[in-house]
PDB file of N, CA and C in Angstrom:
ATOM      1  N   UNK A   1     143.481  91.905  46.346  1.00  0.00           N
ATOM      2  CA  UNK A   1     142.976  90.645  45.842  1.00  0.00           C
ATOM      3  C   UNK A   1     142.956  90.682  44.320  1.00  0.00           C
ATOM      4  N   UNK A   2     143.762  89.923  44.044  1.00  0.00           N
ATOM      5  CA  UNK A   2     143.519  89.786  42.378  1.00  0.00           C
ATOM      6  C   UNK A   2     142.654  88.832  41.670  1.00  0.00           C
ATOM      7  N   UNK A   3     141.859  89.069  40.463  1.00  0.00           N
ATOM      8  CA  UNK A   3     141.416  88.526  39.868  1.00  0.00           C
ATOM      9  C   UNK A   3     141.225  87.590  38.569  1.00  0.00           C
ATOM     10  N   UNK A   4     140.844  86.402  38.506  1.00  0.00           N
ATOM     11  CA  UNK A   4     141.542  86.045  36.905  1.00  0.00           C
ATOM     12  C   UNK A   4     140.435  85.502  36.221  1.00  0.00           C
ATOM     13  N   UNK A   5     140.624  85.379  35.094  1.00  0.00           N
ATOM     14  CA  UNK A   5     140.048  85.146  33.972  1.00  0.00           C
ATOM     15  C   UNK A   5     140.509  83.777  32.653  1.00  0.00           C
ATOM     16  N   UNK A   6     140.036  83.113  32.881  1.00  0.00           N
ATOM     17  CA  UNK A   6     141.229  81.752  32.512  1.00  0.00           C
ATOM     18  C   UNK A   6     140.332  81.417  31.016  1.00  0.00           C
ATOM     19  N   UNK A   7     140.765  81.835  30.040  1.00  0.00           N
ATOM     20  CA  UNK A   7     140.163  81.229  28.510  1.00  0.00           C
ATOM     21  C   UNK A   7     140.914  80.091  28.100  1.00  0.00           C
ATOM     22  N   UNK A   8     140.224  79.485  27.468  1.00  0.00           N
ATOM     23  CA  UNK A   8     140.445  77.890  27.256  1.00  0.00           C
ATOM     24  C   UNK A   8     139.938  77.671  25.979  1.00  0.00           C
ATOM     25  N   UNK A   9     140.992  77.219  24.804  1.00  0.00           N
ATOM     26  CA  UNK A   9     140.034  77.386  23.277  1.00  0.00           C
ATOM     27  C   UNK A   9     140.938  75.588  22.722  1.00  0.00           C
ATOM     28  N   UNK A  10     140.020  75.140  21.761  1.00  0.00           N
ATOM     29  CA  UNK A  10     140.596  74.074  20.905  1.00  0.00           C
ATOM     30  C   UNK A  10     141.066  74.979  19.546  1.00  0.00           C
ATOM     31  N   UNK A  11     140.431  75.806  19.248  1.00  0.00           N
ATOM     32  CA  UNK A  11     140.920  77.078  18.299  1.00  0.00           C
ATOM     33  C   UNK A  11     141.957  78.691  18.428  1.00  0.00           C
ATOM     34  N   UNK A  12     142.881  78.470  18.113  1.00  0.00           N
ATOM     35  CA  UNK A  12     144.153  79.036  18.621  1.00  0.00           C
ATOM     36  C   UNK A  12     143.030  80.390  17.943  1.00  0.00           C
ATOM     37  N   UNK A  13     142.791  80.662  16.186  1.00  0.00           N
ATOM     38  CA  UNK A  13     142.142  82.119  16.123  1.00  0.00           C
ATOM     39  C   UNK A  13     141.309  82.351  17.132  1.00  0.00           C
ATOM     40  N   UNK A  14     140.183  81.917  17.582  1.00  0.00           N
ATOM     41  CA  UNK A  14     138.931  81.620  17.928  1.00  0.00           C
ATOM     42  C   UNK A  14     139.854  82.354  19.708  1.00  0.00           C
ATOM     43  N   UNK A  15     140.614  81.802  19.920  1.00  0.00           N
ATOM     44  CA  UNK A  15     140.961  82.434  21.386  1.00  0.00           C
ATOM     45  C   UNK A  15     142.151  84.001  21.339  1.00  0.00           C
ATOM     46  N   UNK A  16     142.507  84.139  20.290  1.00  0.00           N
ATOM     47  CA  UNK A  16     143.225  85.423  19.875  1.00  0.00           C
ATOM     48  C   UNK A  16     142.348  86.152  19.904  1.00  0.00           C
ATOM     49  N   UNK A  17     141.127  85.576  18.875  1.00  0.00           N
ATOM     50  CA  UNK A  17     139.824  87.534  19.060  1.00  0.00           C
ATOM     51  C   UNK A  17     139.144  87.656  20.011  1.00  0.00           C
ATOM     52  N   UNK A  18     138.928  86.933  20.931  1.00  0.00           N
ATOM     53  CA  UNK A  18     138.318  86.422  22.206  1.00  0.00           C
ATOM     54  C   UNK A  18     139.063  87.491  23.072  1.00  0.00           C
ATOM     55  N   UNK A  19     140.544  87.046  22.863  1.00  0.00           N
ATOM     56  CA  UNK A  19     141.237  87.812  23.780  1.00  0.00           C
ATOM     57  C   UNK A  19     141.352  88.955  23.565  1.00  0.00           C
ATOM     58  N   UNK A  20     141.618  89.461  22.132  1.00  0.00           N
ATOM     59  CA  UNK A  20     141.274  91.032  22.125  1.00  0.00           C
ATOM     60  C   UNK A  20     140.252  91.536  22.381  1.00  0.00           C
ATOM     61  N   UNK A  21     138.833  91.133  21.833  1.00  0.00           N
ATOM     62  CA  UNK A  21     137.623  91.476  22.690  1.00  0.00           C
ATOM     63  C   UNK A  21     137.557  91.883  24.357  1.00  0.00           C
ATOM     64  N   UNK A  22     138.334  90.649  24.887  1.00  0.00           N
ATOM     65  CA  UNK A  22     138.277  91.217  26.310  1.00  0.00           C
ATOM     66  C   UNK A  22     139.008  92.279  26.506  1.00  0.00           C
ATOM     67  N   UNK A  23     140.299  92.868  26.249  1.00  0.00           N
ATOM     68  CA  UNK A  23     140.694  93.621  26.293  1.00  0.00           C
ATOM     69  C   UNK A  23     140.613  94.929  25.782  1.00  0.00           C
ATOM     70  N   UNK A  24     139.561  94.850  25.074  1.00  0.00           N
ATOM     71  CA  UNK A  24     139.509  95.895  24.596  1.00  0.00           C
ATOM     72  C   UNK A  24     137.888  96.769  25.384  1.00  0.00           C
ATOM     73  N   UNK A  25     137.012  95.378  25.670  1.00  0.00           N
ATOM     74  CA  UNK A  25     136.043  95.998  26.788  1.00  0.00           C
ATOM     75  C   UNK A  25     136.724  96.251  28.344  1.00  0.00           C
ATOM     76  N   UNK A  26     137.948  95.796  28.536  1.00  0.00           N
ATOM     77  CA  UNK A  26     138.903  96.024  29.730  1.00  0.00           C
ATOM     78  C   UNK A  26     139.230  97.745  29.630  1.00  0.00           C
ATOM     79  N   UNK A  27     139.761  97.693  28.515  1.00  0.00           N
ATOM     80  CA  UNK A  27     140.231  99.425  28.202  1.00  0.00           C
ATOM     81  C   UNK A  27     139.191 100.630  28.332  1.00  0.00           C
ATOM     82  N   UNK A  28     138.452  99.785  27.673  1.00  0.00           N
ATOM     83  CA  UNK A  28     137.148 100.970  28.038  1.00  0.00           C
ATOM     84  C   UNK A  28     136.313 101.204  29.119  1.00  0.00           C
ATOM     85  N   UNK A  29     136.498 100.143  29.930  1.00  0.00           N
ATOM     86  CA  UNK A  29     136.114 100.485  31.689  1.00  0.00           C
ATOM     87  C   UNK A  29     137.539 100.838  32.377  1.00  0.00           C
ATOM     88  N   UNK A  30     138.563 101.125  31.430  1.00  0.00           N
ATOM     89  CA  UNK A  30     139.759 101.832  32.504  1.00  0.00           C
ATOM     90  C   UNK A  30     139.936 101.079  33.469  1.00  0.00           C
ATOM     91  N   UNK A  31     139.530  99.577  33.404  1.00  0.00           N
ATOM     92  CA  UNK A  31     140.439  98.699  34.191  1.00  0.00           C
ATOM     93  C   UNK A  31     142.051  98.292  34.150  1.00  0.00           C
ATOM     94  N   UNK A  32     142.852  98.064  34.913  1.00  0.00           N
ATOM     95  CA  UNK A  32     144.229  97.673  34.586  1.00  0.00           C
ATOM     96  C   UNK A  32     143.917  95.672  34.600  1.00  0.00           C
ATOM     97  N   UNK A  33     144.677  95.448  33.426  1.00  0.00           N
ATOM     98  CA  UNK A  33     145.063  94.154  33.498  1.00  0.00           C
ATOM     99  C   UNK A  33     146.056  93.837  33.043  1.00  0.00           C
ATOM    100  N   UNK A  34     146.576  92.511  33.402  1.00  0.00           N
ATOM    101  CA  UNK A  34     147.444  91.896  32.460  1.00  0.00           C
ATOM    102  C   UNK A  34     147.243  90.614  31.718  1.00  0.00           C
ATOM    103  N   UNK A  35     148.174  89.931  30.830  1.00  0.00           N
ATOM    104  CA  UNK A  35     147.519  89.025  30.087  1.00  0.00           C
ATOM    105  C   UNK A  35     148.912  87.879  30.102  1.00  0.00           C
ATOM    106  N   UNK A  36     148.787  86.366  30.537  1.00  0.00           N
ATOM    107  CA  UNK A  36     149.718  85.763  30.683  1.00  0.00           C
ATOM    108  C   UNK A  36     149.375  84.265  29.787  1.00  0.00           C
ATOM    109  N   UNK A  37     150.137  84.239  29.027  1.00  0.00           N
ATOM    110  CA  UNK A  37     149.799  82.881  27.970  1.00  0.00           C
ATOM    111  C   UNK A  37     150.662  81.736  28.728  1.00  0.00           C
ATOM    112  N   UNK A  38     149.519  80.569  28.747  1.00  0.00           N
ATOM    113  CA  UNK A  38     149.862  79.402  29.199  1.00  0.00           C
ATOM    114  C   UNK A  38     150.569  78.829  28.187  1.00  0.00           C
ATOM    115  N   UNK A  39     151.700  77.345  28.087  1.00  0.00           N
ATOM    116  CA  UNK A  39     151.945  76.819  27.536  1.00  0.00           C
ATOM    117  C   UNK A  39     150.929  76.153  26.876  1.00  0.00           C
ATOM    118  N   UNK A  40     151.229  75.410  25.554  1.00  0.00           N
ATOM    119  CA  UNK A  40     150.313  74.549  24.345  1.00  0.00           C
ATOM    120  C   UNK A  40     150.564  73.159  24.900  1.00  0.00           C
ATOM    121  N   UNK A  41     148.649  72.667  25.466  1.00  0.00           N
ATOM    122  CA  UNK A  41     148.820  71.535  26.176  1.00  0.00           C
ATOM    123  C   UNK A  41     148.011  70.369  24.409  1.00  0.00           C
ATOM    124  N   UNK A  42     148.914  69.572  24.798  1.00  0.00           N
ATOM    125  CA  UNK A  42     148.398  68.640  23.604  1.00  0.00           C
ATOM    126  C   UNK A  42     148.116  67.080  24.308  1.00  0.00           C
ATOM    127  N   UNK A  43     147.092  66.788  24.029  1.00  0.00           N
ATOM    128  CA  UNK A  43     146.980  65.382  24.263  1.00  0.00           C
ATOM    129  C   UNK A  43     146.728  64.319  22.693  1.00  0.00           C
ATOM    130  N   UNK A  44     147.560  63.424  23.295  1.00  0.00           N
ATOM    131  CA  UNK A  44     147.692  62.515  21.508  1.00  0.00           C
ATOM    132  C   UNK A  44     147.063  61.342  22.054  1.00  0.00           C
ATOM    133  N   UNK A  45     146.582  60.996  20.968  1.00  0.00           N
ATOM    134  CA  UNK A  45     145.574  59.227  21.223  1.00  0.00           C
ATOM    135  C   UNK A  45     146.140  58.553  19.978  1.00  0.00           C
ATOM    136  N   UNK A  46     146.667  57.378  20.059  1.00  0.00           N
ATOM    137  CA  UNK A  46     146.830  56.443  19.399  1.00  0.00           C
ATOM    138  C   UNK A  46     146.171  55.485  18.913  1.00  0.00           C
ATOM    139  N   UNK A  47     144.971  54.807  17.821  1.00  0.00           N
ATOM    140  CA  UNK A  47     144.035  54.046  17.392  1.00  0.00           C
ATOM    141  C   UNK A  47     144.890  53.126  16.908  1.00  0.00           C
ATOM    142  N   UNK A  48     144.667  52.121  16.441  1.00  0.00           N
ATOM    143  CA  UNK A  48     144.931  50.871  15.704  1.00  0.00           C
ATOM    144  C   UNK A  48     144.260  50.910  14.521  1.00  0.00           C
ATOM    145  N   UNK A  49     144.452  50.731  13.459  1.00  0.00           N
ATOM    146  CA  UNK A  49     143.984  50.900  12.555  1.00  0.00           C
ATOM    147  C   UNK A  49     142.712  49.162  11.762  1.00  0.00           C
ATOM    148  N   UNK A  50     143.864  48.260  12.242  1.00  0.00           N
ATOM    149  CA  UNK A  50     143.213  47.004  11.998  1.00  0.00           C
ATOM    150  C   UNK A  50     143.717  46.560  13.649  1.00  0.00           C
ATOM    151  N   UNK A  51     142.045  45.990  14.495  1.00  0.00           N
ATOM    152  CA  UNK A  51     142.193  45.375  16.042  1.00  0.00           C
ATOM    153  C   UNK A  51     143.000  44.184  15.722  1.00  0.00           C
ATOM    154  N   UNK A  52     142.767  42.843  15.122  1.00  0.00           N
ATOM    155  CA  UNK A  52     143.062  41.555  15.158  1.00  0.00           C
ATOM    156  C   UNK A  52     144.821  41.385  14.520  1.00  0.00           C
ATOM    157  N   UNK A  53     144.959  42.106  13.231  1.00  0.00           N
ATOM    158  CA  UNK A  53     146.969  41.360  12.911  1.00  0.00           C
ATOM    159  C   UNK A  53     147.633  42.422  12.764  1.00  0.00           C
ATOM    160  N   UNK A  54     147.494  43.652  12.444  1.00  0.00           N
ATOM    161  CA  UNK A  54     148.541  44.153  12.020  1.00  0.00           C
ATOM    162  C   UNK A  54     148.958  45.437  13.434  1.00  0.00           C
ATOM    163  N   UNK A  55     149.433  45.136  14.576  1.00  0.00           N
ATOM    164  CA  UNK A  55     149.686  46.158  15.302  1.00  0.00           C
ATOM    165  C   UNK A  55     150.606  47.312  14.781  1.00  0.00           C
ATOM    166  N   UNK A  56     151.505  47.184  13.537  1.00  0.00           N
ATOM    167  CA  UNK A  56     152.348  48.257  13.162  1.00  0.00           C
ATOM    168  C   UNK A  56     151.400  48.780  12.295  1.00  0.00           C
ATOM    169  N   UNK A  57     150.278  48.946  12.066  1.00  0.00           N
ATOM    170  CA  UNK A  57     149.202  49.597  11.342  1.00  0.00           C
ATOM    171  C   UNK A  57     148.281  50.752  12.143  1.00  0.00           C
ATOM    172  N   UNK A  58     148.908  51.777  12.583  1.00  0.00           N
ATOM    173  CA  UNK A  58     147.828  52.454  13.572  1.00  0.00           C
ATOM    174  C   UNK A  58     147.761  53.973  13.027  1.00  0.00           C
ATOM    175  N   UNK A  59     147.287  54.660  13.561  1.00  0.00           N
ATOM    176  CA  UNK A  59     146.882  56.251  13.150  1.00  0.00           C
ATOM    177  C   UNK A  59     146.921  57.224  14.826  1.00  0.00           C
ATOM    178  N   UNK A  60     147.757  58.346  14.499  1.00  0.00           N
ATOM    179  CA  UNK A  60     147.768  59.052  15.819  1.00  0.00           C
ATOM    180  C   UNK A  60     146.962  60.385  15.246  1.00  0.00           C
ATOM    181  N   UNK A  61     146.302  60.774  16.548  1.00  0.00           N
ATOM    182  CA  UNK A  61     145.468  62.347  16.018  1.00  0.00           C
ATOM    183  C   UNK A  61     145.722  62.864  17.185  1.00  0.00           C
ATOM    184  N   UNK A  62     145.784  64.264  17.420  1.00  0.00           N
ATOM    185  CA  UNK A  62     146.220  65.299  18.363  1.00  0.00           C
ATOM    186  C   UNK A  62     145.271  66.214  18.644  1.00  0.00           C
ATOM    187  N   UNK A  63     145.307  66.659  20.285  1.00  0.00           N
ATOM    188  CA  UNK A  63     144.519  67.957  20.185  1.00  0.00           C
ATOM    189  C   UNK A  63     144.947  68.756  20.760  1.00  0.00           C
ATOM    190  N   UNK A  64     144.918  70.072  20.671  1.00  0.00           N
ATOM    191  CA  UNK A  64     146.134  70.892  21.207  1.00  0.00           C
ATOM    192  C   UNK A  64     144.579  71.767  22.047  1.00  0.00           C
ATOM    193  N   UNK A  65     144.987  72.683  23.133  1.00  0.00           N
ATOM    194  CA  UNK A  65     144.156  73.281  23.934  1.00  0.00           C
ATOM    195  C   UNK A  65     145.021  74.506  23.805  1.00  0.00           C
ATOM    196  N   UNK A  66     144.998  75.768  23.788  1.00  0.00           N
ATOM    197  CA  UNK A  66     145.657  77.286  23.599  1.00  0.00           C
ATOM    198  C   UNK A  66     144.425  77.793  24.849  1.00  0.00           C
ATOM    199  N   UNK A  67     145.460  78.585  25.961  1.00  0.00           N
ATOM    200  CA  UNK A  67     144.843  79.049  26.419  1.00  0.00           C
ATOM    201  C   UNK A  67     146.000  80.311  27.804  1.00  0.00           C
ATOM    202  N   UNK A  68     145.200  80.990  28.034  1.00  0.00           N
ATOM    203  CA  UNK A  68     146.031  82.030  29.251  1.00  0.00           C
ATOM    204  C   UNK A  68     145.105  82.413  29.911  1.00  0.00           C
ATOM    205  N   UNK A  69     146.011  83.598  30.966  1.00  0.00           N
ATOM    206  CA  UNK A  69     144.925  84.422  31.827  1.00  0.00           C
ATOM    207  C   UNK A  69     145.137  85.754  31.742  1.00  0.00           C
ATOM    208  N   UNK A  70     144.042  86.340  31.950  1.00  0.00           N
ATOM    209  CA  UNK A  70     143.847  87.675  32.390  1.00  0.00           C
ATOM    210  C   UNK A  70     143.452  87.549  33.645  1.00  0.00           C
ATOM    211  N   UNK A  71     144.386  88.816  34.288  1.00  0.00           N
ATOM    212  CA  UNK A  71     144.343  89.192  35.537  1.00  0.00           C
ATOM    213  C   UNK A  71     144.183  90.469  36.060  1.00  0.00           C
ATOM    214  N   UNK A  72     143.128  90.945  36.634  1.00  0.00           N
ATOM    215  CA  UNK A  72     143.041  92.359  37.185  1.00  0.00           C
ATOM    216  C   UNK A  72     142.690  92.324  38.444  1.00  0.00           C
ATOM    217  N   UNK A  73     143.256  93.809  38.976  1.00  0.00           N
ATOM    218  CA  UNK A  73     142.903  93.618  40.695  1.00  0.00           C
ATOM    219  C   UNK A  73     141.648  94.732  40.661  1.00  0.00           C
ATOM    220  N   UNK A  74     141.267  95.124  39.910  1.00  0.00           N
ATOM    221  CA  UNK A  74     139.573  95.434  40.478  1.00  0.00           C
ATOM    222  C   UNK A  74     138.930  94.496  40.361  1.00  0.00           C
ATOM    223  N   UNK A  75     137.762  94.559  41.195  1.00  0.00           N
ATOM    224  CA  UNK A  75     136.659  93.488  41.259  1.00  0.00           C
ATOM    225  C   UNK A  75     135.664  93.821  39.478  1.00  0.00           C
ATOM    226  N   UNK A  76     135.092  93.082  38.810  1.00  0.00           N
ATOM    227  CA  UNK A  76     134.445  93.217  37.885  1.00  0.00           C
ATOM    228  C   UNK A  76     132.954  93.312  38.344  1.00  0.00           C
ATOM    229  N   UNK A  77     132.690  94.663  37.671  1.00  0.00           N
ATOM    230  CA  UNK A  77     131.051  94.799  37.835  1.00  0.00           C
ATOM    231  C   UNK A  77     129.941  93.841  37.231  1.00  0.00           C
ATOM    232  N   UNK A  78     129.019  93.441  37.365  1.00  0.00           N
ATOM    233  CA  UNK A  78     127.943  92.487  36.729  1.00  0.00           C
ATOM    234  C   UNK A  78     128.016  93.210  35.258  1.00  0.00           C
ATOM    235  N   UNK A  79     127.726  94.118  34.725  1.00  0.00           N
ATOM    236  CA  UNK A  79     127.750  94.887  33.356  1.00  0.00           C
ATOM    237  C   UNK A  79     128.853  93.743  32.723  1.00  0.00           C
ATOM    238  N   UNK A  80     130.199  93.703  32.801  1.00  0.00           N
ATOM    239  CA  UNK A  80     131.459  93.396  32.169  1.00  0.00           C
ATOM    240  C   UNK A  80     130.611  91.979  32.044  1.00  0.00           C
ATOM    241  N   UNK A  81     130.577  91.504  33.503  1.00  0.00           N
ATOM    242  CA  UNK A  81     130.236  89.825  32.917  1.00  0.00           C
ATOM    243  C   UNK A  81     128.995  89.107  31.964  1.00  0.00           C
ATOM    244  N   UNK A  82     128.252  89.852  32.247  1.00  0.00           N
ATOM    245  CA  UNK A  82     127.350  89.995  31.005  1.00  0.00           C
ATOM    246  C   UNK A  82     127.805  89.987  29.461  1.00  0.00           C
ATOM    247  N   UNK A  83     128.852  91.034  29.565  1.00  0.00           N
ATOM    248  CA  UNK A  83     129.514  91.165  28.189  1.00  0.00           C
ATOM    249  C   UNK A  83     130.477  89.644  28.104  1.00  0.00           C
ATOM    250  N   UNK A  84     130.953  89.501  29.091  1.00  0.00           N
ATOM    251  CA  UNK A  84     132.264  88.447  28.912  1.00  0.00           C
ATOM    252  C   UNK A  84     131.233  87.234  28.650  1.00  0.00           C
ATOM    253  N   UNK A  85     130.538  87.020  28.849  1.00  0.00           N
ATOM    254  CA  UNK A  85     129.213  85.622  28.555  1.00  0.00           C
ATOM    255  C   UNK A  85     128.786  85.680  27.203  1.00  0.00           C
ATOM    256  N   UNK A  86     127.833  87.002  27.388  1.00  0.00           N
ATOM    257  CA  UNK A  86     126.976  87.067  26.388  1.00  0.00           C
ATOM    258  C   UNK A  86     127.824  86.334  24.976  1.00  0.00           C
ATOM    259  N   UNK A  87     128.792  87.656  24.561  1.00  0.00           N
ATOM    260  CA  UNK A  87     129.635  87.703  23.103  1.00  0.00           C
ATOM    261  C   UNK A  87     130.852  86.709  22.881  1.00  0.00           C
ATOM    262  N   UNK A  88     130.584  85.171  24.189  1.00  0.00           N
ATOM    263  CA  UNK A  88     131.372  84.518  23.821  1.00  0.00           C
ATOM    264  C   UNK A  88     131.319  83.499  22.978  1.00  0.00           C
ATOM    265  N   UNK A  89     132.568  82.779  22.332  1.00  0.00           N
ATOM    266  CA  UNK A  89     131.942  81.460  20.973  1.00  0.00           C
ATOM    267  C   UNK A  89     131.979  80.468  21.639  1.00  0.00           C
ATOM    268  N   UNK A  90     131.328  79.467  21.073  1.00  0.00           N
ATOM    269  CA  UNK A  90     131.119  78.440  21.430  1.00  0.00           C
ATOM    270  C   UNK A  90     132.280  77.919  21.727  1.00  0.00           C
ATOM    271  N   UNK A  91     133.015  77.696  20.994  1.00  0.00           N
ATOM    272  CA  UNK A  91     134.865  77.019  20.871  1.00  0.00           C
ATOM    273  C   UNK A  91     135.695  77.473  22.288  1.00  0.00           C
ATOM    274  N   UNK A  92     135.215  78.347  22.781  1.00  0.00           N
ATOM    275  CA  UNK A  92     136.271  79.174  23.777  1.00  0.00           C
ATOM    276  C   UNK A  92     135.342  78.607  25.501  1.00  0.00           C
ATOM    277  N   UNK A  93     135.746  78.486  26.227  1.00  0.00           N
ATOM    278  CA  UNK A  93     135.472  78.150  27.756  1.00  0.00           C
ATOM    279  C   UNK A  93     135.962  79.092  29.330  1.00  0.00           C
ATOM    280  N   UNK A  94     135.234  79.604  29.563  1.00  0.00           N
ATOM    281  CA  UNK A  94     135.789  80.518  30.583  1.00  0.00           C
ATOM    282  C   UNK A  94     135.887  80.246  31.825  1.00  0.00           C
ATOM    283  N   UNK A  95     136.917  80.486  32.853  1.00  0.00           N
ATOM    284  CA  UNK A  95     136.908  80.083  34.110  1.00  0.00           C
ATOM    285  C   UNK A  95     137.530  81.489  35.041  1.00  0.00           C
ATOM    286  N   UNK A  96     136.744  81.463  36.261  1.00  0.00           N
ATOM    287  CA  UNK A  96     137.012  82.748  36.893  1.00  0.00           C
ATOM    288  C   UNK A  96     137.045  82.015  38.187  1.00  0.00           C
ATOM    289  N   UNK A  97     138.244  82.799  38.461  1.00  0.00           N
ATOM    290  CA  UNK A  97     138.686  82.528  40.165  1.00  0.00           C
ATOM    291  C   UNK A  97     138.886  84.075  40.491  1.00  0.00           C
ATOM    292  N   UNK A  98     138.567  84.112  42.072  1.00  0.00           N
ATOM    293  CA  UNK A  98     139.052  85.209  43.255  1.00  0.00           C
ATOM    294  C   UNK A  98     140.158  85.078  43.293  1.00  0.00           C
TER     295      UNK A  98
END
């Protein structure tokens, strides 16, 4: 049974040290993992700049989401997840599946 670990950042640094952090408390419990980067999901919104005359007047802003998984087939002890909670940033979002 494998396990994953799904980080989710609006901050591309902010999910790079994230990810070395985990891996590096991975190494030191001599767990095996691996690490698989998702594609860069962007969603764009288009505003209008003036509602009533000028529709060729608008402004686009973007947000890009950076994110992958880690995957290991040992089960994680309560200790690790503690760590994986505790020392995480605000910016970053974690999701764990069986």
């Amino acid at each position: 049974m494998k396990y994953q670990i799904k980080v989710k950042s609006l901050n591309k640094q902010s999910a790079l040290l994230y990810q070395n952090f985990l891996k590096s408390i991975l190494e030191k419990r001599n767990i095996k993992f691996s690490v698989f980067n998702l594609p860069l999901k962007r969603k764009r919104i288009t505003l209008l700049k003036s509602p009533h005359v000028n529709k060729s007047s608008r402004e686009q802003f973007e947000i890009k989401f950076y994110s992958y998984i880690l995957q290991t087939d040992k089960k994680l002890n309560s200790y690790v997840f503690k760590l994986l909670f505790l020392n995480k940033p605000k910016s970053v979002s974690l999701f764990l599946k069986n």
